[in-house]
N, C-alpha and C. Protein backbone atom coordinates (compact mmCIF):
# COMPACT_ATOMS: atom_id res chain seq x y z
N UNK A 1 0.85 -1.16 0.00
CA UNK A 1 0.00 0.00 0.00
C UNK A 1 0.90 1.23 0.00
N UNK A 2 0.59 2.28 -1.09
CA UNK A 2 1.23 3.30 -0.66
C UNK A 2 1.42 4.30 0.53
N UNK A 3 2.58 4.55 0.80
CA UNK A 3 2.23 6.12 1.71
C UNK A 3 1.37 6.60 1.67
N UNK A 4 0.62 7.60 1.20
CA UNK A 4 -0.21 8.27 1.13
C UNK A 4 -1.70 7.37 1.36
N UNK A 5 -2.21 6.55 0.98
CA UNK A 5 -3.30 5.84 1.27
C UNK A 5 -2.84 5.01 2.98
N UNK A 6 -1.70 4.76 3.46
CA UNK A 6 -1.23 4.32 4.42
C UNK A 6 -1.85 5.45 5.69
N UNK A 7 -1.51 7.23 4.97
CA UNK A 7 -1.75 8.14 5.73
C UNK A 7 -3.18 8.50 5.86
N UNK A 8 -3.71 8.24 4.79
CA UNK A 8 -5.13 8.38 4.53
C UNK A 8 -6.07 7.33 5.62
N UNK A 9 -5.65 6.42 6.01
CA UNK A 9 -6.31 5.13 7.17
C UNK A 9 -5.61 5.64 8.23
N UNK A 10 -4.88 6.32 8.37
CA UNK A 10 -4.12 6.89 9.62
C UNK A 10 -4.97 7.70 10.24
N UNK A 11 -5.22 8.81 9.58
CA UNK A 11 -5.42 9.99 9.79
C UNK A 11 -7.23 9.76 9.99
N UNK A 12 -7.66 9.06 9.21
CA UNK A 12 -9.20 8.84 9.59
C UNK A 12 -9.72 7.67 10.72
N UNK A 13 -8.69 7.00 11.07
CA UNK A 13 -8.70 6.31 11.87
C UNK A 13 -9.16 4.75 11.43
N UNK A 14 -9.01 4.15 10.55
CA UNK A 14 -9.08 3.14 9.95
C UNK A 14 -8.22 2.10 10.25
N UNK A 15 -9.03 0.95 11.06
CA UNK A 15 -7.85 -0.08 11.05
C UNK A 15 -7.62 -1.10 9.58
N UNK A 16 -6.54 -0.91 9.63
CA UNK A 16 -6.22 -1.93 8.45
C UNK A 16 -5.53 -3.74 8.94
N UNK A 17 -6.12 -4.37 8.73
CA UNK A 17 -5.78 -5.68 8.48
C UNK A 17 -4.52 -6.13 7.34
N UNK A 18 -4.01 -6.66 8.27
CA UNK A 18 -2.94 -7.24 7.82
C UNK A 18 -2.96 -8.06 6.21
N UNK A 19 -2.46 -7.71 5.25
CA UNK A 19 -2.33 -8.27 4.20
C UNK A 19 -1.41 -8.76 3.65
N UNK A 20 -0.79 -10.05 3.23
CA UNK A 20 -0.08 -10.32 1.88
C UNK A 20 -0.28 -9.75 0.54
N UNK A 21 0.12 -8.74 0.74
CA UNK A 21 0.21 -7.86 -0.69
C UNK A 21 0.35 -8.24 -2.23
N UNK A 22 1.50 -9.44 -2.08
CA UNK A 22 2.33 -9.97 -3.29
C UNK A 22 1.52 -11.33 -3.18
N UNK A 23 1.07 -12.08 -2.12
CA UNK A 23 0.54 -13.30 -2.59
C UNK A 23 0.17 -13.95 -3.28
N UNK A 24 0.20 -14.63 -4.30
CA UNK A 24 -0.23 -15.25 -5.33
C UNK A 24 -1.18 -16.15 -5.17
N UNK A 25 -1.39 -16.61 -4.00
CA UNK A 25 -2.68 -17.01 -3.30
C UNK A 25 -3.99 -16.51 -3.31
N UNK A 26 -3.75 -15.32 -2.72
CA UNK A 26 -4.89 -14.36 -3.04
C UNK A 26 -4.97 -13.72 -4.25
N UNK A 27 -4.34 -13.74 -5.60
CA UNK A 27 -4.72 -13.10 -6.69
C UNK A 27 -5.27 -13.92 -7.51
N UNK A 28 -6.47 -14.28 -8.48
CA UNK A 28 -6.82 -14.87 -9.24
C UNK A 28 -5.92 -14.93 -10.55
N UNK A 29 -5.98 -13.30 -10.92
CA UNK A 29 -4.97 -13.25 -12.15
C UNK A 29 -3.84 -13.87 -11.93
N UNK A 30 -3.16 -13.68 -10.85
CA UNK A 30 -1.49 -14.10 -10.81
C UNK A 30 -2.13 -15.64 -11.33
N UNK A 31 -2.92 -16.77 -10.98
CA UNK A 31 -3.00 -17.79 -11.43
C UNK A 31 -3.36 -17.89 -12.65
N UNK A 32 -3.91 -17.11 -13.51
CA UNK A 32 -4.20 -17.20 -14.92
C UNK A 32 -3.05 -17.18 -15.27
N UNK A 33 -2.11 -16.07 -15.16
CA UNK A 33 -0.43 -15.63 -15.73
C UNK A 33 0.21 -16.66 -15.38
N UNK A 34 -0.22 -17.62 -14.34
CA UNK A 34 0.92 -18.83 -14.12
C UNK A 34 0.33 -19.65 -15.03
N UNK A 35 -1.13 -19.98 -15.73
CA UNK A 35 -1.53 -20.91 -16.31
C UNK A 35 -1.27 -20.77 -17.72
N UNK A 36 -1.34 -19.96 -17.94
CA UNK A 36 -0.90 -19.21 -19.72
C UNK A 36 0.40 -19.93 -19.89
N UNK A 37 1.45 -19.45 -18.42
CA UNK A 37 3.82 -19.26 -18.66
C UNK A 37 3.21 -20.60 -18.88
N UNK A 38 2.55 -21.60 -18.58
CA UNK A 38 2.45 -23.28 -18.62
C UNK A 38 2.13 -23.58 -20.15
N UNK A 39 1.49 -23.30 -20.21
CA UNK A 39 0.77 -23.09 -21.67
C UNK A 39 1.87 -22.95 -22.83
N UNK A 40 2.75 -21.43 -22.52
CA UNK A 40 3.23 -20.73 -23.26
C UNK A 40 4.56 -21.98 -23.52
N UNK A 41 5.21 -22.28 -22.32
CA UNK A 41 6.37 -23.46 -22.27
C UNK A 41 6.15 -24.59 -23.13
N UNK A 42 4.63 -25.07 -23.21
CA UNK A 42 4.67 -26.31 -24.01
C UNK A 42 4.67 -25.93 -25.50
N UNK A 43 4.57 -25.13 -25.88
CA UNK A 43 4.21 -24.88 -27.27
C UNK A 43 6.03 -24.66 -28.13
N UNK A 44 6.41 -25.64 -29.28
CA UNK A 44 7.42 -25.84 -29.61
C UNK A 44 7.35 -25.21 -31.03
N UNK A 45 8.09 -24.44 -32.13
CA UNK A 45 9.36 -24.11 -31.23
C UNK A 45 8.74 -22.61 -30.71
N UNK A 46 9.81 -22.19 -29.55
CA UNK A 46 9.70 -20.60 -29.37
C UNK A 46 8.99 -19.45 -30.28
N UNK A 47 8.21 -18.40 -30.14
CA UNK A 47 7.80 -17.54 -30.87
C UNK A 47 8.86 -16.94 -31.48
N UNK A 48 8.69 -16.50 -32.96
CA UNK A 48 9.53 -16.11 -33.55
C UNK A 48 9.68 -14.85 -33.42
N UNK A 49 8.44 -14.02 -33.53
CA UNK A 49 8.32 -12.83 -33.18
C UNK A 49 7.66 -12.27 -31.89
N UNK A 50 7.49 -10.89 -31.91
CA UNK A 50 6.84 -10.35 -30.72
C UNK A 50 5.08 -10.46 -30.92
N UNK A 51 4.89 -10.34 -32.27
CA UNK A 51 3.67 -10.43 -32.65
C UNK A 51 3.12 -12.29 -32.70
N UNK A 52 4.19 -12.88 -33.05
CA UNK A 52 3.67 -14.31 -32.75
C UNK A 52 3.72 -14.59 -31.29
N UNK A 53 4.51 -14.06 -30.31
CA UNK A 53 4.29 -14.52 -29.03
C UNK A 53 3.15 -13.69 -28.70
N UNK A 54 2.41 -12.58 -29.00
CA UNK A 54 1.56 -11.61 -28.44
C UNK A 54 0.46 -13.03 -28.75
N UNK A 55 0.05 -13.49 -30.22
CA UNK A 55 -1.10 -13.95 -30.57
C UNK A 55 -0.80 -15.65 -29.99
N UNK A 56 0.01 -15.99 -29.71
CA UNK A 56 -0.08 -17.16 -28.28
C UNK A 56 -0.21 -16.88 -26.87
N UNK A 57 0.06 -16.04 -26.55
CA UNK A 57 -0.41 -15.76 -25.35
C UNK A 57 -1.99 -15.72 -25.41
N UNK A 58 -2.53 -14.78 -26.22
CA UNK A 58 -3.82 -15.09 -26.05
C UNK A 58 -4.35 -16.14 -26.16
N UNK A 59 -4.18 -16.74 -26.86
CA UNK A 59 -4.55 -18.27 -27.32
C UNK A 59 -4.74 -19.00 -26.04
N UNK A 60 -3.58 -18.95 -25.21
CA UNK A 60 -3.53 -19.29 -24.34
C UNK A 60 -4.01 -19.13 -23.52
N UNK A 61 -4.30 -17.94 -22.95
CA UNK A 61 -5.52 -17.29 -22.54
C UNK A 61 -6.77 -17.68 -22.45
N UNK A 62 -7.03 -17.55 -23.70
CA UNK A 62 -8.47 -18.08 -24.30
C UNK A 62 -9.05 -19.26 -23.96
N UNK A 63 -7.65 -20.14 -24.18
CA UNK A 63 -8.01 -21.57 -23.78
C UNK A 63 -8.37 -21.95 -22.35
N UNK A 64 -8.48 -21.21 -21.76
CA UNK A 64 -8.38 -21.36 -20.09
C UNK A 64 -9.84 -21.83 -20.42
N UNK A 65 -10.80 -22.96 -19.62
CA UNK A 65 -11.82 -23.25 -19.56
C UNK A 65 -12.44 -22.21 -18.77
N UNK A 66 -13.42 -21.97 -19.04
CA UNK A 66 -14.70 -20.65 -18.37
C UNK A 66 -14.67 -21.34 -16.59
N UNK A 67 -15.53 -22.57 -16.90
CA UNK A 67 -15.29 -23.43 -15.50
C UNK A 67 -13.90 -23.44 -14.22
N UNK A 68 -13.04 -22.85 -14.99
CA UNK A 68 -11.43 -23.20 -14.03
C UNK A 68 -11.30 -21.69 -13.60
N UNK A 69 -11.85 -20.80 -14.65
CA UNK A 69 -11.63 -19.56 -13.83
C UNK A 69 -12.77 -19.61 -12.83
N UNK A 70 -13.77 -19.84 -13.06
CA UNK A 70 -15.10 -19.80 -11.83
C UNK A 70 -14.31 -20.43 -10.61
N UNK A 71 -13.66 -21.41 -10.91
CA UNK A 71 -13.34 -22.19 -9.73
C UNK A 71 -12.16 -21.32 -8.89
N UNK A 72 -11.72 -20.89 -9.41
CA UNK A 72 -10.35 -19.77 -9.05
C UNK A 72 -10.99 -18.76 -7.92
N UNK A 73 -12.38 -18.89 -8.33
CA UNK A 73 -13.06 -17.55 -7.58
C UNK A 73 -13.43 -18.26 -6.22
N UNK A 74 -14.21 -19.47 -6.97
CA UNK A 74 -14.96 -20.46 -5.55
C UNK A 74 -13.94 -20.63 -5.27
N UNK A 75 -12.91 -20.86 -4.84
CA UNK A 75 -11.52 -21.63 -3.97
C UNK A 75 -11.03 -20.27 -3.30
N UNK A 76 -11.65 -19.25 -3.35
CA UNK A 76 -10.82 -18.03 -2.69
C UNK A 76 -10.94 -18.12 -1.43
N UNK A 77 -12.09 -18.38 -0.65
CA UNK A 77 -12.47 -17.97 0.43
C UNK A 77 -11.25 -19.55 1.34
N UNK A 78 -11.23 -20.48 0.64
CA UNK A 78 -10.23 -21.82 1.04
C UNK A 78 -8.82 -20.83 1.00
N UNK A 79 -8.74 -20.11 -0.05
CA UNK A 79 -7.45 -19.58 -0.17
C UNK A 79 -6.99 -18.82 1.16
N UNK A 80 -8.45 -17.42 1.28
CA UNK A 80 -7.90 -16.57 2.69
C UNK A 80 -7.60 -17.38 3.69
N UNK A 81 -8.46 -18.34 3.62
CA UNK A 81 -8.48 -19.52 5.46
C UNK A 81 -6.88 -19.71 6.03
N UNK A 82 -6.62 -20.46 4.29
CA UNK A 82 -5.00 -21.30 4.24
C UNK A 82 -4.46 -20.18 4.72
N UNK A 83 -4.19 -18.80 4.10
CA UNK A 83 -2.94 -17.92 4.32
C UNK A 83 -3.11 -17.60 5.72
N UNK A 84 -4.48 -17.25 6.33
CA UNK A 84 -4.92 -17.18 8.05
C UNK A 84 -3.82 -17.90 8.51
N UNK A 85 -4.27 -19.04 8.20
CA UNK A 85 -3.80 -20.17 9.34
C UNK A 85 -2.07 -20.34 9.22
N UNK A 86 -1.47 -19.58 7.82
CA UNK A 86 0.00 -19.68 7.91
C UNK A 86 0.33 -18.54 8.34
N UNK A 87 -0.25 -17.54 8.97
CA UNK A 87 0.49 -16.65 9.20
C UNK A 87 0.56 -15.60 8.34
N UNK A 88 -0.28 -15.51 7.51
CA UNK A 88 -0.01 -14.76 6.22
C UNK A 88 1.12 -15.76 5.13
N UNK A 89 1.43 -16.96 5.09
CA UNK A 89 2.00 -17.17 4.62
C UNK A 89 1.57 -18.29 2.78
N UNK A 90 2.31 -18.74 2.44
CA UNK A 90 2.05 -19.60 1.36
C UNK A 90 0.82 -20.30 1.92
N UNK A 91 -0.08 -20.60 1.01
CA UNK A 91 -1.27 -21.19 1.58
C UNK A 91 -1.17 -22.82 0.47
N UNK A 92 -0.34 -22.92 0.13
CA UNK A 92 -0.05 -24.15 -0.55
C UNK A 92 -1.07 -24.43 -1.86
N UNK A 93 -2.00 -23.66 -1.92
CA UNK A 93 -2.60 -24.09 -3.27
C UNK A 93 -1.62 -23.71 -4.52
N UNK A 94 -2.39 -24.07 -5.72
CA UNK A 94 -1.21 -24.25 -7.07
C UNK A 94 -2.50 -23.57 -7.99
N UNK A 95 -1.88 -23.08 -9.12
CA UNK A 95 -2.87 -22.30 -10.08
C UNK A 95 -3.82 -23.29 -10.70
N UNK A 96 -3.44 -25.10 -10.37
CA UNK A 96 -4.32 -25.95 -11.42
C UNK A 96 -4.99 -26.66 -9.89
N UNK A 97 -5.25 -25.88 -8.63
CA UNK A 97 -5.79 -26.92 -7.90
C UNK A 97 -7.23 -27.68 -8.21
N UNK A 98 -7.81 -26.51 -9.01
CA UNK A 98 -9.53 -26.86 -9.10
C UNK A 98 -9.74 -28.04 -9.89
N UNK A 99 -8.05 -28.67 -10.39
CA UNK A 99 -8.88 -29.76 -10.98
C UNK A 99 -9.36 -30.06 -12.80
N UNK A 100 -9.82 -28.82 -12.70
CA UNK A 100 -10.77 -28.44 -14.21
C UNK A 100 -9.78 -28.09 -15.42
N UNK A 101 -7.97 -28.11 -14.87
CA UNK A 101 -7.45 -27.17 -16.38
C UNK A 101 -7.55 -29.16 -17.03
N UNK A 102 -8.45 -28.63 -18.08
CA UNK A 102 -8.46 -29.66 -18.75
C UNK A 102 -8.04 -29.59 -20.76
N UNK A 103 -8.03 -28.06 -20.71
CA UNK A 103 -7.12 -27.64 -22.04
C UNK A 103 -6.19 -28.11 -22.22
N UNK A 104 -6.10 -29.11 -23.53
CA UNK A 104 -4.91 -29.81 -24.00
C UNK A 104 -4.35 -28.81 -24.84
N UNK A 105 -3.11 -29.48 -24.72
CA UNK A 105 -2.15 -28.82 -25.58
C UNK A 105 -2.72 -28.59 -27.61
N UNK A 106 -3.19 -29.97 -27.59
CA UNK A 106 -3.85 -30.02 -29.05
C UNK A 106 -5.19 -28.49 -29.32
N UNK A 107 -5.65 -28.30 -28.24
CA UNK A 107 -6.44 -27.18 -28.62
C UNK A 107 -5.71 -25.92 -29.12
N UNK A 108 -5.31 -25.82 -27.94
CA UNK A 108 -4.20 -24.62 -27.96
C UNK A 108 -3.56 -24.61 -29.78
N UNK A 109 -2.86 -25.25 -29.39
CA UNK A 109 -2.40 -25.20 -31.11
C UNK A 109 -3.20 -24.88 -32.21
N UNK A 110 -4.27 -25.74 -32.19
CA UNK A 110 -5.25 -25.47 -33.02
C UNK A 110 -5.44 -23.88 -33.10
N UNK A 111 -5.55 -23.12 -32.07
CA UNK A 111 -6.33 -21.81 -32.02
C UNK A 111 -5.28 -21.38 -32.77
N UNK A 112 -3.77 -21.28 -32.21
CA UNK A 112 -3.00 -20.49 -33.17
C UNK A 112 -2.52 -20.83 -34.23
């Protein structure tokens, strides 16, 4: 949190709760961006360009099942519990816990 919003809960008297800021636990996106770099790794060979890696990434993207992001959302409230109970710490889930990434590599390709 910045200074200034830090001073802003100060000054009005706002308690703030302790947060993992950077957690990747608590961010949904950070798990999409880890599910894509997965994505992005299997696909052979390397992008040639900036414009061919731009239009795999999406692809990749895209391919994310509708269902796995929903689940990203339902697993949050499991997510805050875990980091509670560590202390604020790693809460041990993984970006594919829900189960559902069921996008094969063969799709993916296909799209691009």
């Amino acid at each position: 949190m910045t200074r200034i919003a830090q001073r802003f809960f100060v000054n009005h008297q706002i308690e703030m709760l302790p947060w993992p800021a950077r957690s990747p636990d608590l961010s949904p996106i950070e798990n999409m961006g880890s599910m894509v770099a997965q994505r992005l790794t299997q696909i052979t060979p390397p992008a040639a360009t900036p414009d061919q890696l731009w239009q795999r990434v999406e692809a990749a993207w895209f391919a994310v099942p509708l269902e796995h992001i929903q689940s990203l959302f339902e697993l949050m409230s499991r997510r805050v519990e875990a980091v509670i109970s560590n202390n604020g710490g790693y809460s041990g889930y993984l970006a594919t816990d829900s189960g559902r990434n069921n996008t094969s590599q063969k799709s993916i390709n296909l799209i691009i």
